[in-house]
C-alpha atoms as a PDB file:
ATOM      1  CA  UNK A   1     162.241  71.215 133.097  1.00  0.00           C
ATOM      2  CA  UNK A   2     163.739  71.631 129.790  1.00  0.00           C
ATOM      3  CA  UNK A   3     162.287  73.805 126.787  1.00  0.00           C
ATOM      4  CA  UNK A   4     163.405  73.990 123.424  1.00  0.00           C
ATOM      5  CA  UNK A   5     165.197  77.194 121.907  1.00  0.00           C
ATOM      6  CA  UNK A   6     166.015  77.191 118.252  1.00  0.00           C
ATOM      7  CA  UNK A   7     168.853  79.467 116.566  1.00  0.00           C
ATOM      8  CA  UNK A   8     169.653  79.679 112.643  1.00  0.00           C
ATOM      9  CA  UNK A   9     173.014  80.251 111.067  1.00  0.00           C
ATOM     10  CA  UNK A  10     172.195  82.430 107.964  1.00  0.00           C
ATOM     11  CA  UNK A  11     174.935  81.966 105.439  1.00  0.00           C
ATOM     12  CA  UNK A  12     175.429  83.470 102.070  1.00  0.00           C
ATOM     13  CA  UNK A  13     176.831  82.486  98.904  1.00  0.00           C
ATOM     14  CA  UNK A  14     180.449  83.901  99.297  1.00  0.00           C
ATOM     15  CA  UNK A  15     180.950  81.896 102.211  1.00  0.00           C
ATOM     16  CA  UNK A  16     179.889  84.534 104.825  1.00  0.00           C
ATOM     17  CA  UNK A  17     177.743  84.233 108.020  1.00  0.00           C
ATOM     18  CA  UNK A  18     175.664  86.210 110.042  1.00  0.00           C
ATOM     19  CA  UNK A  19     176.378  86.941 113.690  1.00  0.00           C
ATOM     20  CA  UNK A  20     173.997  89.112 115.380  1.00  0.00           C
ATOM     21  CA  UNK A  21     174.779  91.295 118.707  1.00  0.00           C
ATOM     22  CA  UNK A  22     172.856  90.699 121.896  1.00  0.00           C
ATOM     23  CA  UNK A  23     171.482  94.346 122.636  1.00  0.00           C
ATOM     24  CA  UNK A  24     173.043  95.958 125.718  1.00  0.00           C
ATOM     25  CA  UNK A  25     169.955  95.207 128.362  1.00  0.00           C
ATOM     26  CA  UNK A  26     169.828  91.369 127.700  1.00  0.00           C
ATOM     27  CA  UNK A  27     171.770  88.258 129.353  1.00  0.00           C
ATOM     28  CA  UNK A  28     175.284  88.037 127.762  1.00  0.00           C
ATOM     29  CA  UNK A  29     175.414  91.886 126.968  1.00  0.00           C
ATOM     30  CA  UNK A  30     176.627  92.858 123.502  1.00  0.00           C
ATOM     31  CA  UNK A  31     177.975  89.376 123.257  1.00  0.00           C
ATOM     32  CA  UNK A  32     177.965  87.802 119.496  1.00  0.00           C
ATOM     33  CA  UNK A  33     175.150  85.134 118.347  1.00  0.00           C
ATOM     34  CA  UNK A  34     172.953  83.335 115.511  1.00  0.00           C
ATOM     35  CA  UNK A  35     169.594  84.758 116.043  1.00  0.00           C
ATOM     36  CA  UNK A  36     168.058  82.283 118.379  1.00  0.00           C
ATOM     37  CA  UNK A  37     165.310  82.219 121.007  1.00  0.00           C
ATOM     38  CA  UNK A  38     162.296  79.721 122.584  1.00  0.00           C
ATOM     39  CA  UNK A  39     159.488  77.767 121.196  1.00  0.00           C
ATOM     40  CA  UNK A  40     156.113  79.039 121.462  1.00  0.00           C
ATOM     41  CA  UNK A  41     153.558  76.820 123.188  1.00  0.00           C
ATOM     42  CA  UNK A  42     152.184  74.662 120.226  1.00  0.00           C
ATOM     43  CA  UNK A  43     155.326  75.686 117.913  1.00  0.00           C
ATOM     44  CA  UNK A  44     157.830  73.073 116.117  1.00  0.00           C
ATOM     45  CA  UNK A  45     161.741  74.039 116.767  1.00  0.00           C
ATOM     46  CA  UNK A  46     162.102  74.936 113.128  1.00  0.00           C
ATOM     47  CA  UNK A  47     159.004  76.939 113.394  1.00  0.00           C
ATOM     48  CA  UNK A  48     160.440  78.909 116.182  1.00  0.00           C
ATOM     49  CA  UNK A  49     163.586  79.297 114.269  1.00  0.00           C
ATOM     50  CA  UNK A  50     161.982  80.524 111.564  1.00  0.00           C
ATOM     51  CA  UNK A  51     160.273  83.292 113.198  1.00  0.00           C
ATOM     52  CA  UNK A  52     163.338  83.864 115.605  1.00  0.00           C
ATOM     53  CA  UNK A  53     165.333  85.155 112.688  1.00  0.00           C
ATOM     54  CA  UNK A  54     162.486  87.340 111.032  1.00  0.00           C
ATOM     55  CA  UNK A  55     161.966  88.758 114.469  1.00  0.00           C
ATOM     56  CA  UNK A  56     165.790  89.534 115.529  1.00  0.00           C
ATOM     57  CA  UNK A  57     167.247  90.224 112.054  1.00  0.00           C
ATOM     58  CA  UNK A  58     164.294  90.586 109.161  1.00  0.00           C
ATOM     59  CA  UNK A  59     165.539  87.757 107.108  1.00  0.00           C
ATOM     60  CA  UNK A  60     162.407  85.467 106.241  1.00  0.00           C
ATOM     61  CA  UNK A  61     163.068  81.916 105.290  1.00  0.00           C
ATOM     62  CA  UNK A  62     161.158  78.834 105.126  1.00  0.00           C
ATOM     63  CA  UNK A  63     160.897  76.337 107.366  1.00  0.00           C
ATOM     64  CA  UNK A  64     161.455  73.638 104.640  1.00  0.00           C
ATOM     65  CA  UNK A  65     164.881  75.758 103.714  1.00  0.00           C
ATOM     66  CA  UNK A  66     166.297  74.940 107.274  1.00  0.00           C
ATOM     67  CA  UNK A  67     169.108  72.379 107.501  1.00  0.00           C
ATOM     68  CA  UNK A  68     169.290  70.646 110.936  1.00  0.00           C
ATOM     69  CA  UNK A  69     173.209  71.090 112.354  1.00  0.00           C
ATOM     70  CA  UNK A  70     172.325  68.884 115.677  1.00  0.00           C
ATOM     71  CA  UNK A  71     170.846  69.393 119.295  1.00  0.00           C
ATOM     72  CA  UNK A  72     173.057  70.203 122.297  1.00  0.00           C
ATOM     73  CA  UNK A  73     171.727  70.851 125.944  1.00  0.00           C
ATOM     74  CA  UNK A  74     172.526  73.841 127.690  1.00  0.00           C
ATOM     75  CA  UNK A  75     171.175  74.292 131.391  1.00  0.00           C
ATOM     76  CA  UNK A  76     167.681  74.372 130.880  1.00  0.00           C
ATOM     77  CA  UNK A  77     166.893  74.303 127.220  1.00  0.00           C
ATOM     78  CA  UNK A  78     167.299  71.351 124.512  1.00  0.00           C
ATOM     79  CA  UNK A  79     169.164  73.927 121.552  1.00  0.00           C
ATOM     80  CA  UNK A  80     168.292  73.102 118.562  1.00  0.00           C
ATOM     81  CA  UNK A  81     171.063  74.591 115.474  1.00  0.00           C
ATOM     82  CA  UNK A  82     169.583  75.044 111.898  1.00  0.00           C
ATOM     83  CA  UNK A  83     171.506  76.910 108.740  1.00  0.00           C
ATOM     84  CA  UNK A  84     169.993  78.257 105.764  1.00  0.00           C
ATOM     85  CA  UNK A  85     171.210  79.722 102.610  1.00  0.00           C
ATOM     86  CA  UNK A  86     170.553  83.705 102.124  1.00  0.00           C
ATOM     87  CA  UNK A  87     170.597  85.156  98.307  1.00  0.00           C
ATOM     88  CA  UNK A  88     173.277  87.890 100.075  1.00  0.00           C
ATOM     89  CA  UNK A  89     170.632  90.381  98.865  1.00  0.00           C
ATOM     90  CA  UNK A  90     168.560  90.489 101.606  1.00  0.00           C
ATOM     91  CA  UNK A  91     168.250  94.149 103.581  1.00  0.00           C
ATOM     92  CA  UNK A  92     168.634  93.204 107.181  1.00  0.00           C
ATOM     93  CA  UNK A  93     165.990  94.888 110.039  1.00  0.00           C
ATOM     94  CA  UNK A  94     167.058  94.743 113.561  1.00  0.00           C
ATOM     95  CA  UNK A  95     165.028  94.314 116.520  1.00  0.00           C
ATOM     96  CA  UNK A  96     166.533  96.680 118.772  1.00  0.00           C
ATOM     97  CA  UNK A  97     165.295  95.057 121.989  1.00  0.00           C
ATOM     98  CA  UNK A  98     167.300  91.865 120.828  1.00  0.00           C
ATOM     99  CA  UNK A  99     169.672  93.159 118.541  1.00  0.00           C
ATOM    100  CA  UNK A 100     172.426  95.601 118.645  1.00  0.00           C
ATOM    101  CA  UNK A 101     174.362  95.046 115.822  1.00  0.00           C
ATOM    102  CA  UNK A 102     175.224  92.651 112.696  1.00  0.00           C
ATOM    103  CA  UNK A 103     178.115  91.499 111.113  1.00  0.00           C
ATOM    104  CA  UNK A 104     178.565  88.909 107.822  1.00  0.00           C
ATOM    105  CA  UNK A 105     181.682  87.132 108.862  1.00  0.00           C
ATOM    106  CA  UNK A 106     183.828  84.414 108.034  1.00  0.00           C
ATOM    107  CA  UNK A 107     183.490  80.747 109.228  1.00  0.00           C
ATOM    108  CA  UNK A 108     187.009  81.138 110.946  1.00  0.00           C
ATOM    109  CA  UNK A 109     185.979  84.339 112.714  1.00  0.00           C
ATOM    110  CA  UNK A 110     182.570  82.558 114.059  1.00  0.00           C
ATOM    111  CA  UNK A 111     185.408  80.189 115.663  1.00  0.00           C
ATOM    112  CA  UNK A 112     187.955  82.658 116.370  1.00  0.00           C
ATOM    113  CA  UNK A 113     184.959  84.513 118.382  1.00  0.00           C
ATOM    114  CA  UNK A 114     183.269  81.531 120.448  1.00  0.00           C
ATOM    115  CA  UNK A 115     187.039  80.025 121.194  1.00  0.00           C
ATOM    116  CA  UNK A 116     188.123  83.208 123.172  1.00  0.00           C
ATOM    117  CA  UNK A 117     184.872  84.092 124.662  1.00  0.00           C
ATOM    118  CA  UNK A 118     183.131  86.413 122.439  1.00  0.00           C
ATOM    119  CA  UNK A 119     179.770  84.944 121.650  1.00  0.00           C
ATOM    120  CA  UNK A 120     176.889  84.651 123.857  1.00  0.00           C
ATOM    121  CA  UNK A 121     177.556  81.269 127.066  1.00  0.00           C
ATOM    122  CA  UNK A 122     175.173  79.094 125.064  1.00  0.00           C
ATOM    123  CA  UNK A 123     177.006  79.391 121.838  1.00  0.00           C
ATOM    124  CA  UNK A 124     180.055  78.919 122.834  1.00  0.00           C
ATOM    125  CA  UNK A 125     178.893  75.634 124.387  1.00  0.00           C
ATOM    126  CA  UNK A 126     176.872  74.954 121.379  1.00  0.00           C
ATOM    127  CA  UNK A 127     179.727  75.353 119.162  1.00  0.00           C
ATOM    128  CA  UNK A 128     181.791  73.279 120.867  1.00  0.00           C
ATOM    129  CA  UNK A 129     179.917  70.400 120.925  1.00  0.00           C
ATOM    130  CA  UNK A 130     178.791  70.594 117.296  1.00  0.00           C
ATOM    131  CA  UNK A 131     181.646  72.692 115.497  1.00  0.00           C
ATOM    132  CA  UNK A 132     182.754  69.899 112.984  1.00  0.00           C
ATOM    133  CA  UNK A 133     178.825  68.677 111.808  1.00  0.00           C
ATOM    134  CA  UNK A 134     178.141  72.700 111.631  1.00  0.00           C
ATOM    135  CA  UNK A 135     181.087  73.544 109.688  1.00  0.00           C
ATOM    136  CA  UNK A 136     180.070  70.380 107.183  1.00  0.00           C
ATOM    137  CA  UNK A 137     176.870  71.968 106.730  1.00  0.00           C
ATOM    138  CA  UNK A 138     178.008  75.075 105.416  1.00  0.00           C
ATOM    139  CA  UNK A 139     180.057  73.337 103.189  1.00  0.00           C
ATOM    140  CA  UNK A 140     182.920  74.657 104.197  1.00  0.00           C
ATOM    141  CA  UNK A 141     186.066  72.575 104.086  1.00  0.00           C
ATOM    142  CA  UNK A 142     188.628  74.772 106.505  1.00  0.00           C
END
């Protein structure tokens, strides 16, 4: 049976992204990531996306400020990518059960990292699928 999980691609006005580490005693170790994680029983994906990336990296957002990327399916989970626009002011606060460490990063190092096996299995399946409509919604033209 399927669930959904929802990540977010926070992105900030000079182009940069956010890529949050997976904390040391999670799946995919200390690999790289958009804070993601599962619906809630009786929660919308952009909901759960919403409160994913307060939870894992203190940046609160709106659901209405979300800008659906695409789905892909991973092994047991419909994924559901959103990106949102951060002032670049914001003061991140890490979960440290989730979250090891944080990086703002360019668009071509978010590839650079999922093409030789640095982000988290899901991501780099993720990105491959939707790596052209994500880029687009950045607005990036690379």
């Amino acid at each position: 049976m399927f669930h959904v999980v929802a990540g977010t691609c926070a992105f900030r006005p000079d182009g940069t992204v956010l890529l949050t580490q997976r904390a040391a005693s999670k799946d995919f170790p200390l690999a790289w990531e958009f804070p993601a994680g599962s619906a809630l029983a009786g929660e919308s994906s952009r909901e759960a996306a919403v409160r994913e990336l307060a939870e894992e990296a203190g940046l609160v957002v709106d659901t209405e400020d979300l800008a659906l990327v695409g789905r892909f399916v991973d092994s047991a989970a419909l994924f559901d990518v959103y990106v949102v626009r951060a002032s670049g002011l914001e003061q991140l606060k890490l979960d440290p059960a989730e979250v090891s460490d944080y990086q703002w990063v360019s668009v071509a190092e978010v590839e650079r990292r999922f093409r030789s096996g640095m982000m988290s299995g899901p991501w780099t399946v993720g990105l491959s699928a939707l790596w052209d409509p994500f880029v687009q919604a950045l607005g990036q033209d690379l």
